[in-house]
Protein backbone atom coordinates (compact mmCIF):
# COMPACT_ATOMS: atom_id res chain seq x y z
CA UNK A 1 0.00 0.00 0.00
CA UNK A 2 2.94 2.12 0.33
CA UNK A 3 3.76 5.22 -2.12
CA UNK A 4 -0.13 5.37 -2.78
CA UNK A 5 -2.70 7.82 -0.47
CA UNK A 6 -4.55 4.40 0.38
CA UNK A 7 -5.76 6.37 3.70
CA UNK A 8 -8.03 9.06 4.61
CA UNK A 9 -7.55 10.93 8.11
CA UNK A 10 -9.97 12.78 9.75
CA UNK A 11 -8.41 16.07 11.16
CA UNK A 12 -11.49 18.13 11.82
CA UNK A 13 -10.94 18.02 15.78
CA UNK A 14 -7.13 19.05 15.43
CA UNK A 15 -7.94 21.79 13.38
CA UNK A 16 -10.12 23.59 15.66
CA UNK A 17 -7.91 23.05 18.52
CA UNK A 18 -5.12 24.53 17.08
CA UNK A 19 -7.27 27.35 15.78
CA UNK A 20 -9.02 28.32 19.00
CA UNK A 21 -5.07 28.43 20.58
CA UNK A 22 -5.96 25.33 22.89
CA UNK A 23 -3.52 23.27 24.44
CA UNK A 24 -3.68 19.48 22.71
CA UNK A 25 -5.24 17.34 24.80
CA UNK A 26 -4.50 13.49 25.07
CA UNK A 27 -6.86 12.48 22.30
CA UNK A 28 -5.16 15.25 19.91
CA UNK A 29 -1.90 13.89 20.72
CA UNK A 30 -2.83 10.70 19.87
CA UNK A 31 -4.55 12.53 16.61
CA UNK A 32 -1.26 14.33 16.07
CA UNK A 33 0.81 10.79 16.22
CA UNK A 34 -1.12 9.56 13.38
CA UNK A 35 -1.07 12.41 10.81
CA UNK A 36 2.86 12.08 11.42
CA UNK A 37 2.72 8.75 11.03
CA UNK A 38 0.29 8.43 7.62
CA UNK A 39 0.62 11.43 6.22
CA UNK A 40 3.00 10.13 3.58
CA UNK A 41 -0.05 7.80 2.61
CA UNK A 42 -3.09 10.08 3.50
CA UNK A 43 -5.50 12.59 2.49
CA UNK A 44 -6.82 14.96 4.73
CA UNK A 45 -10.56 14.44 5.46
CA UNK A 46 -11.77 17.93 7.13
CA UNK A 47 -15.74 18.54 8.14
CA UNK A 48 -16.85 21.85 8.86
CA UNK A 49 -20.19 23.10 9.65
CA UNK A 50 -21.97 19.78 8.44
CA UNK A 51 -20.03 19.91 4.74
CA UNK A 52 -17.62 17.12 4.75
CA UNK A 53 -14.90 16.72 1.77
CA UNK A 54 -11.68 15.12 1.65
CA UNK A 55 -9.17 17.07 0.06
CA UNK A 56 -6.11 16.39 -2.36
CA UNK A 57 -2.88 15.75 -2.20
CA UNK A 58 -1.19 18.44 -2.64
CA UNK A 59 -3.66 20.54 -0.23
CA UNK A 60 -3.73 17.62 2.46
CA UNK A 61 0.34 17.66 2.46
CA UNK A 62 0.25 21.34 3.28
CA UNK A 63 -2.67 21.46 6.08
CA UNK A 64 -0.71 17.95 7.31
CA UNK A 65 2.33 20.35 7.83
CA UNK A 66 0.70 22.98 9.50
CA UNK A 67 -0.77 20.97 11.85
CA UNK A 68 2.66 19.40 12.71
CA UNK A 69 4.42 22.64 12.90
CA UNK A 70 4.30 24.63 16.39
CA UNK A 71 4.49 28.16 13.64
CA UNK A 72 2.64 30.94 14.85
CA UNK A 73 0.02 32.32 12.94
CA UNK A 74 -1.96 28.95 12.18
CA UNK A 75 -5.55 30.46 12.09
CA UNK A 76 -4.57 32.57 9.28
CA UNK A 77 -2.91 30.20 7.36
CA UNK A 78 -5.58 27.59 7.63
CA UNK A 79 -7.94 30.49 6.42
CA UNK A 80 -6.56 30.71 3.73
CA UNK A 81 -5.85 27.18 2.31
CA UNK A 82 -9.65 26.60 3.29
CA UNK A 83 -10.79 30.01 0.63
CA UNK A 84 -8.08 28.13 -1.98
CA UNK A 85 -9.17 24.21 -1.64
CA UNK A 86 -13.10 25.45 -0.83
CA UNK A 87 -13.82 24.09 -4.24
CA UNK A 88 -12.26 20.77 -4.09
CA UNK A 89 -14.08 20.84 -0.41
CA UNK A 90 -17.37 21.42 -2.13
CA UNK A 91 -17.30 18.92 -4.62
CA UNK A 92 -14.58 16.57 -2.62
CA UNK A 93 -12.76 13.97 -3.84
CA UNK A 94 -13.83 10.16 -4.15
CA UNK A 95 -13.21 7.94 -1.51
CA UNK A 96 -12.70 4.92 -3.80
CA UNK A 97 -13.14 2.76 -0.85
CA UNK A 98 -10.67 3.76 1.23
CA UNK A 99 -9.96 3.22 5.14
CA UNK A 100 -11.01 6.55 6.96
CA UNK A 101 -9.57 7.05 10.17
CA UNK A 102 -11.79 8.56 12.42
CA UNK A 103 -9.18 8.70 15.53
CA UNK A 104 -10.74 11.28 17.63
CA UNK A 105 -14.21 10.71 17.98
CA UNK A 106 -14.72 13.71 15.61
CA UNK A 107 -18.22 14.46 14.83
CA UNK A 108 -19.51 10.81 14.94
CA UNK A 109 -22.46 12.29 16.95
CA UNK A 110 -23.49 14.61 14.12
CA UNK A 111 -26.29 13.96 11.37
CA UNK A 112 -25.14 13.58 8.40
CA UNK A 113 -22.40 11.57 8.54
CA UNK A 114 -23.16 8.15 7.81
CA UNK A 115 -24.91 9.14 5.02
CA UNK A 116 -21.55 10.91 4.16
CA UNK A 117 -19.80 7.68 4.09
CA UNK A 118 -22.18 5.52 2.15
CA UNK A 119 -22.17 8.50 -0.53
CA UNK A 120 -18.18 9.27 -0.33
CA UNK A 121 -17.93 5.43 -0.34
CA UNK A 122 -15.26 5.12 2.41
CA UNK A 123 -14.60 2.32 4.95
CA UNK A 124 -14.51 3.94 8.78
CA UNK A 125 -11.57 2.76 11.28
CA UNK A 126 -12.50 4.27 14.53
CA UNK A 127 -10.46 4.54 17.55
CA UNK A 128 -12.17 4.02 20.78
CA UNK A 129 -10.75 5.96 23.44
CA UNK A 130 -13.57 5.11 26.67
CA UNK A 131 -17.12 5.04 27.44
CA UNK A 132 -16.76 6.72 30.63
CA UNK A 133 -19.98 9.18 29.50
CA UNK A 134 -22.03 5.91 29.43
CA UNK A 135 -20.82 3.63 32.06
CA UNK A 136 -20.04 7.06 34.72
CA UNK A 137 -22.25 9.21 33.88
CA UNK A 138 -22.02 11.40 37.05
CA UNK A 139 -18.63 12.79 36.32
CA UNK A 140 -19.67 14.52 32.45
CA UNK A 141 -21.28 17.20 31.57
CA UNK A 142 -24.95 16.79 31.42
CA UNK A 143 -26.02 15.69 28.09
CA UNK A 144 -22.99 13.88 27.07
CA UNK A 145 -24.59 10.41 28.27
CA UNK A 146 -26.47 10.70 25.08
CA UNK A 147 -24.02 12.26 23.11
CA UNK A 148 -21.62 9.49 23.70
CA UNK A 149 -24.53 6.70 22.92
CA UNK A 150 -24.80 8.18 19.62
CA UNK A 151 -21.23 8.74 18.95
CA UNK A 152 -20.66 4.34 19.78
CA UNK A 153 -23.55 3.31 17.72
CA UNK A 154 -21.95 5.03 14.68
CA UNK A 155 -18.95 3.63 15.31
CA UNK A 156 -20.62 0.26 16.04
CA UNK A 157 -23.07 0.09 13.41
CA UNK A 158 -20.97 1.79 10.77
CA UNK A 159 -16.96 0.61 11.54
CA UNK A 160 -15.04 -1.31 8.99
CA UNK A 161 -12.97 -1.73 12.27
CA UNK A 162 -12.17 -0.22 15.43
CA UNK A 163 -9.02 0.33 17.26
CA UNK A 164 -8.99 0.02 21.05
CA UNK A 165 -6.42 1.99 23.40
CA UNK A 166 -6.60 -1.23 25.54
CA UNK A 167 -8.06 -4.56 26.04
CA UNK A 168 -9.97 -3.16 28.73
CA UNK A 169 -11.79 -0.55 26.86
CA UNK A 170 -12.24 -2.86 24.01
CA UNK A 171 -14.01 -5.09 26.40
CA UNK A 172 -16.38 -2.51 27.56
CA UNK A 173 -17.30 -1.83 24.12
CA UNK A 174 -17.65 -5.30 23.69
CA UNK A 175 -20.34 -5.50 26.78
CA UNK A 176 -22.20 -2.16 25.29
CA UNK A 177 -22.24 -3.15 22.17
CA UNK A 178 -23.96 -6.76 23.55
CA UNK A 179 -26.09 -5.78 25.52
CA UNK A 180 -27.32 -3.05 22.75
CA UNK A 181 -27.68 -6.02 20.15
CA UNK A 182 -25.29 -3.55 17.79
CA UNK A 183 -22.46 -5.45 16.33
CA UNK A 184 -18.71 -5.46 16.85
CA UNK A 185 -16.76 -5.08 14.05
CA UNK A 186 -13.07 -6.55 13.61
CA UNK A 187 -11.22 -4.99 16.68
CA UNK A 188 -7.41 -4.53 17.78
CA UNK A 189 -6.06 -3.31 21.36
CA UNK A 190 -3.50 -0.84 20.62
CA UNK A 191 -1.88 0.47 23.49
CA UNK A 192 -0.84 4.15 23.06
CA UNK A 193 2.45 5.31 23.13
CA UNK A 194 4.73 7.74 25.65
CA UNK A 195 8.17 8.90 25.09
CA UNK A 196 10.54 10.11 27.60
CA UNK A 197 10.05 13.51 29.09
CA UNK A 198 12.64 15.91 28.07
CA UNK A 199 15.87 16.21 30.76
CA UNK A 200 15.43 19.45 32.64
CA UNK A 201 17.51 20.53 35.40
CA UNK A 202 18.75 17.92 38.00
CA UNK A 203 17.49 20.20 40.72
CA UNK A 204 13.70 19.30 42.11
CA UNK A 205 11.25 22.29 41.73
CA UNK A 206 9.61 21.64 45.14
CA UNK A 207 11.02 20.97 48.71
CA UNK A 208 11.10 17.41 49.54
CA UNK A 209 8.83 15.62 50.18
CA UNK A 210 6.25 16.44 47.81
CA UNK A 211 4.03 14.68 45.43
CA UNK A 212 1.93 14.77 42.17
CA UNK A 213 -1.47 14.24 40.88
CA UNK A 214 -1.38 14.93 37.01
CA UNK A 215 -4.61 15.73 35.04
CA UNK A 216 -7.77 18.27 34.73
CA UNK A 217 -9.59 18.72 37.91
CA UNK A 218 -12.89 17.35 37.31
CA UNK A 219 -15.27 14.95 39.13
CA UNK A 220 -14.06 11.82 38.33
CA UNK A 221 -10.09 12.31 39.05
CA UNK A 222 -11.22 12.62 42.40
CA UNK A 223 -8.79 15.74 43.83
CA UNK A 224 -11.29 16.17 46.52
CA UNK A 225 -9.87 13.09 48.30
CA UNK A 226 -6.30 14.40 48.48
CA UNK A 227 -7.58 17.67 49.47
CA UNK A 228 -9.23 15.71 52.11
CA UNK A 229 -6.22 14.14 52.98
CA UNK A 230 -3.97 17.15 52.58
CA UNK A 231 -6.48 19.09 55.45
CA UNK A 232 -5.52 15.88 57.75
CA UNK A 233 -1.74 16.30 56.94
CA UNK A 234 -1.40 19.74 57.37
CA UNK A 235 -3.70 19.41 60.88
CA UNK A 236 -1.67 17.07 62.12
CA UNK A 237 2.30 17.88 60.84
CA UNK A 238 1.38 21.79 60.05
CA UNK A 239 4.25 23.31 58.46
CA UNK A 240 6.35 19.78 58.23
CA UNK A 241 3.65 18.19 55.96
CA UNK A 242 3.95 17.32 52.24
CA UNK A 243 3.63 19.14 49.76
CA UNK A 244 0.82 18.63 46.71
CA UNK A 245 1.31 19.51 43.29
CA UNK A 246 -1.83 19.50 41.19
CA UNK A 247 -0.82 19.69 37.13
CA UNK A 248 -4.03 20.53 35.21
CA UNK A 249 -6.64 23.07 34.13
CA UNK A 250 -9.89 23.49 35.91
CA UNK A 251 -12.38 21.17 33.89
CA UNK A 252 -16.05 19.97 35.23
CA UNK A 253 -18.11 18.35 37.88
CA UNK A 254 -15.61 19.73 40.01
CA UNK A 255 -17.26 22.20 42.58
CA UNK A 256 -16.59 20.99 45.85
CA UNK A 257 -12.92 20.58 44.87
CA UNK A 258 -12.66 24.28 43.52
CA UNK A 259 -14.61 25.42 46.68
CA UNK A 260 -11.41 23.55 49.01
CA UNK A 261 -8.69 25.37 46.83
CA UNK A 262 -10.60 28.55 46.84
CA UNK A 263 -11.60 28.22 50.14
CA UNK A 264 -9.55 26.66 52.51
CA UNK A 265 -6.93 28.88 53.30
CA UNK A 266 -5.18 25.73 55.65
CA UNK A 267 -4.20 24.08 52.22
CA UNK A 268 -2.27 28.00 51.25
CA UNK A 269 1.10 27.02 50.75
CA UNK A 270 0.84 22.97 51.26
CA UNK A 271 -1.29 22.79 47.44
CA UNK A 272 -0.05 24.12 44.38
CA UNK A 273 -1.90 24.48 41.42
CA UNK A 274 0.07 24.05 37.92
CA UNK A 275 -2.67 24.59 35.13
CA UNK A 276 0.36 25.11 32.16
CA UNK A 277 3.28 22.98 32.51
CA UNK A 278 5.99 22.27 30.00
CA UNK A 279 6.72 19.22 29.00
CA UNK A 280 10.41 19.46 30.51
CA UNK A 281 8.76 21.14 33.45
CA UNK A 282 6.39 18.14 34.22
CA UNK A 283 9.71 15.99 33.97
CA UNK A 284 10.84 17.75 36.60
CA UNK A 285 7.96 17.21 38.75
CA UNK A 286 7.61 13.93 38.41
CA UNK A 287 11.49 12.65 39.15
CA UNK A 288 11.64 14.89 42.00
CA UNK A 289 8.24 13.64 43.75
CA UNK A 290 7.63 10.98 46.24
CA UNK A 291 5.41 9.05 43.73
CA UNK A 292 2.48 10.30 41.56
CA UNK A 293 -1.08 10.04 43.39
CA UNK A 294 -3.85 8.83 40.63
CA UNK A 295 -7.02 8.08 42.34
CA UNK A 296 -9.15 8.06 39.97
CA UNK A 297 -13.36 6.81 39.89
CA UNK A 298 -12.56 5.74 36.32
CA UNK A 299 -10.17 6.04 33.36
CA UNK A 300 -10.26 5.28 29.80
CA UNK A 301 -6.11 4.68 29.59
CA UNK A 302 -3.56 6.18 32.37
CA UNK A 303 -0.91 8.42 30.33
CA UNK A 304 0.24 10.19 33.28
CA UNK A 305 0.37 6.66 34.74
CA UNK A 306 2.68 5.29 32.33
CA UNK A 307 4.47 8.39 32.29
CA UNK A 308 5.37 8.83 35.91
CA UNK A 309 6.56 4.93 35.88
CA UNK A 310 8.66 5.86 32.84
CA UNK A 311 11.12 8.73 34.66
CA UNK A 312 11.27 5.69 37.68
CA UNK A 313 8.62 7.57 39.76
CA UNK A 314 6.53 5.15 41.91
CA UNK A 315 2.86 5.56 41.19
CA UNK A 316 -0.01 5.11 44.27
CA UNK A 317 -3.68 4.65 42.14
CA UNK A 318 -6.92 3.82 42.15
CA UNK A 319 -7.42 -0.43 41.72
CA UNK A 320 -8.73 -0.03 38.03
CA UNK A 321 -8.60 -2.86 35.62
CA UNK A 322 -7.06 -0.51 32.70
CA UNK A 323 -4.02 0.23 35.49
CA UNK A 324 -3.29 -3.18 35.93
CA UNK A 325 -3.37 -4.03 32.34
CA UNK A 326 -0.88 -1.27 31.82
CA UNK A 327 1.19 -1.34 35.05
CA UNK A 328 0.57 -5.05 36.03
CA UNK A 329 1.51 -5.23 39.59
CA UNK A 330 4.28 -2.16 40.09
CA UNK A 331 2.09 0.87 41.42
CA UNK A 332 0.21 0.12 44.76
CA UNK A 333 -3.13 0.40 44.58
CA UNK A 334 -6.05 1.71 46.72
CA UNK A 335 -9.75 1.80 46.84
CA UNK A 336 -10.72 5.37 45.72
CA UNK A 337 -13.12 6.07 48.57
CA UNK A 338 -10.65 5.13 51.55
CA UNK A 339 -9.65 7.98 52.32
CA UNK A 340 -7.58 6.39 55.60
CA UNK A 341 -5.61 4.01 53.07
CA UNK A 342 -4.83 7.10 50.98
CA UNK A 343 -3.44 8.85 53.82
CA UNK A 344 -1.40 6.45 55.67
CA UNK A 345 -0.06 5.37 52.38
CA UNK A 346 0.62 9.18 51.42
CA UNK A 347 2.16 9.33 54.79
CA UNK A 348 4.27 6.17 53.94
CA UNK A 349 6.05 7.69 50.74
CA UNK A 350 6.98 10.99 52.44
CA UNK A 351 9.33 9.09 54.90
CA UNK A 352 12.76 9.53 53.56
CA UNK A 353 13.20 6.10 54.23
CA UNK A 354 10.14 4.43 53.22
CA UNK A 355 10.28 0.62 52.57
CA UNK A 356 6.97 0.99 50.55
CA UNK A 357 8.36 3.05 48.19
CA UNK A 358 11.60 1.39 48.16
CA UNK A 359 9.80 -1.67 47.16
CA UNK A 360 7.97 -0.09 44.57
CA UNK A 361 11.13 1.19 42.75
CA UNK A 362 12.68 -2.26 42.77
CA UNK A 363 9.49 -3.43 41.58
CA UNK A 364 9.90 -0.54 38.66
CA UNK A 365 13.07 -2.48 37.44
CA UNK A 366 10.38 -4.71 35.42
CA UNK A 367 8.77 -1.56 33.65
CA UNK A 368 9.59 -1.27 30.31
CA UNK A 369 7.87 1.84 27.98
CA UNK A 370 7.38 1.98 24.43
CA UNK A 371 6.94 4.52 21.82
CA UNK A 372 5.00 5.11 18.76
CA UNK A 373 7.25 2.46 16.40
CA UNK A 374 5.61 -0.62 18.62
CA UNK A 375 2.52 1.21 18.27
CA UNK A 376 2.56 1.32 14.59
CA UNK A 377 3.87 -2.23 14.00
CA UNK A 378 0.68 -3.27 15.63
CA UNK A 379 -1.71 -0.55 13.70
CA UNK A 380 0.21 -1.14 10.34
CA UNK A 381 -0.08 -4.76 10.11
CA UNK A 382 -3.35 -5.26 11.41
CA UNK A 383 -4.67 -2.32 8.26
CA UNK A 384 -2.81 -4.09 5.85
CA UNK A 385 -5.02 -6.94 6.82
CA UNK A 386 -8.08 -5.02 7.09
CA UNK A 387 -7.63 -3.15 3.47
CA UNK A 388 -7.14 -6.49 1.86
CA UNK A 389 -10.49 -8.32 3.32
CA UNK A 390 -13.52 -7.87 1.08
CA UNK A 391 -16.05 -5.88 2.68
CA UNK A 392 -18.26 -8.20 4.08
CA UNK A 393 -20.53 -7.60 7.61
CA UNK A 394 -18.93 -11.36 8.64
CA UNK A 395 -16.53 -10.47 11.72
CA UNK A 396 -13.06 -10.96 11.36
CA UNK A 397 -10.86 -11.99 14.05
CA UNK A 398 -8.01 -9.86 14.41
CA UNK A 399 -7.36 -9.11 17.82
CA UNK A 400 -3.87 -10.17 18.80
CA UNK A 401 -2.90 -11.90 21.61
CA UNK A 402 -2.95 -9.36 25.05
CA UNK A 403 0.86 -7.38 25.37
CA UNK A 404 3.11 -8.27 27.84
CA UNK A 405 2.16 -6.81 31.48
CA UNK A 406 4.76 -3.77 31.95
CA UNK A 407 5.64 -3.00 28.23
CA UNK A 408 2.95 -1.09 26.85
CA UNK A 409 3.44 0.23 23.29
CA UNK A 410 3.49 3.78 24.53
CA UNK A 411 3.59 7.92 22.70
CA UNK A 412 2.73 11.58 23.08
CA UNK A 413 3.41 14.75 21.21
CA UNK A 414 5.81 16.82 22.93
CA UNK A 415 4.41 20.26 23.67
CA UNK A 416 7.04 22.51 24.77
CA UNK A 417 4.20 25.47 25.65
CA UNK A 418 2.50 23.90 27.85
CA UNK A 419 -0.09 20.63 28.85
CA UNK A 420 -3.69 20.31 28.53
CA UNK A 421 -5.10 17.71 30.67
């Protein structure tokens, strides 16, 4: 297949967050891996305001390298390779049967767009990043229950095949799409990829001991239990307790956790809020701290996860099944709502010479990460496969055999300006 554009990518999603000056998120980075990776193969598929087109080579090269490129001035330049390539966008080129790769969830809740496919006669992969909307409800924004419903029975009902960013999440689809009566169409787990942080300065950033919880403050990350915590610590220890370093932007579902760091003026000085953080700054952060604190309700992957165990930082986390896949038994893990366990365990780590974490870091000699290549090796093979196989709604059985526990093919972008999480 190679030399030809045999692929279409969707990069809808990644042109708006660019545009609008956002920081990538995970998902975009995980967008951003694959236009890197395919564009050499691809043309850009881009929908806008319910028109959908794919455009040509030459055009999907150059919006490919803008979106790569950290050049300032994007907006403008997008403008105007939209007002150039409008035409080709209006009457779009054929798909010819082509695998579209849908890696972002982009738009599959919209109307329109399976009627798009049948008419632009392309063959959807989808990647499947969680159904934490469905299954958790209580920590999304209200209406995105629904949303999310639609946005799995399109990919369900209209997938060629569908790429999982683990077994576990695979699974869950596998249960919703059951107990729906939708079907599942061929499937591969794909762990995503992390690379190691940049090298910043040797010095830590914080006094020691202090620790990290990495990720956007919303309901279901559960910073309300450290905070919790953090108010026992500093009762107890006062000016000799911990320190907390929360990484992340203010999301949703989130009140009572913005009404502690607002409000509590005991946690003044012992918390520390990071909403931007470089890339070589979060590197920083993570080799100085006692170990990374992850307690989350419920998770769709665990970048920060993999990330922390990556620069040899032990990792204390929530007991969910997508951890273990991806961690096996290194990090030590804790029921989200024991707030005791949390604490005496938090209490643990701090000790300069604390046989917990000891043990965790010779446990860490096992941990091995991956980047984007093992990724890829998986993806490329299993596409190959999936481009060749007459279209047909029989399943196909191309799931591979689980990864070894500890070794999961790993990436991310590097963003030198800053994190989204």
């Amino acid at each position: 297949m190679a030399g030809q554009a045999d692929l279409l990518i969707d990069v809808s999603r990644l042109i708006w967050r660019v545009s609008s000056g956002r920081l990538p998120t995970g998902i975009d980075r995980v967008c951003l891996a694959y236009v890197a990776h395919y564009r050499d193969r691809a043309l850009a598929v881009v929908q806008w305001k319910g028109m959908r087109g794919i455009l040509p080579r030459r055009a999907s090269a150059r919006l490919f390298d803008l979106l790569l490129s950290d050049a300032p001035g994007f907006r403008g330049r997008v403008i105007r390779l939209a007002l150039r390539e409008l035409p080709h966008l209006l009457r779009s080129q054929p798909g010819a049967g082509r695998l579209y790769l849908n890696i972002g969830h982009t738009a599959l809740d919209r109307p329109g767009l399976a009627e798009w496919i049948a008419r632009a006669d392309v063959r959807p992969v989808y990647m499947v990043h969680d159904l934490i909307p469905i299954t958790h409800p209580a920590y999304c924004r209200a209406g995105e229950a629904a949303r999310h419903e639609r946005r799995i029975a399109m990919m369900l009902q209209t997938g060629a095949g569908i790429i999982g960013n683990s077994q576990e999440t695979l699974d869950v689809l596998g249960d919703h799409a059951a107990a729906h009566g939708l079907p599942l169409p061929p499937a591969l787990a794909a762990w995503l990829g992390a690379t190691p942080l940049p090298a910043g300065t040797p010095e830590p950033p914080l006094p020691d001991p202090y620790f990290v919880v990495l990720g956007t403050i919303e309901g279901r990350k559960n910073h309300v239990l450290l905070l919790h915590v953090w108010q026992q610590l500093v009762a107890q220890h006062g000016p000799a307790a911990p320190l907390l370093a929360i990484i992340g932007q203010r999301g949703w579902e989130c009140a009572e956790a913005l009404a502690l760091l607002d409000g509590d003026t005991t946690l003044q000085g012992h918390v520390i809020e990071l909403p931007r953080c470089s890339d070589t700054a979060l590197g920083q952060y993570l080799r100085g701290a006692r170990a990374l604190l992850f307690p989350s309700f419920a998770e769709g992957y665990g970048m920060p996860l993999v990330e922390a165990l990556g620069e040899g930082t032990p990792v204390i986390a929530s007991d969910l099944a997508v951890f273990r896949e991806l961690a096996g038994d290194i990090p030590d893990y804790l029921d989200p709502d024991d707030l005791p366990a949390w604490r005496t365990a938090i209490e643990a780590y701090a000790q300069p010479d604390s046989p917990a974490r000891a043990a965790q870091i010779a446990r860490l000699a096992a941990f091995r990460i991956h980047g984007w290549p093992e990724h890829f090796a998986k993806v490329d093979d299993w596409l190959a496969r999936l481009y060749a196989t007459e279209r047909s709604p029989s399943p196909l059985n191309l799931t591979p055999a689980a990864a070894p526990i500890g070794s999961p093919p790993a990436a991310r972008r590097s963003a030198a300006h800053g994190r989204d999480r």
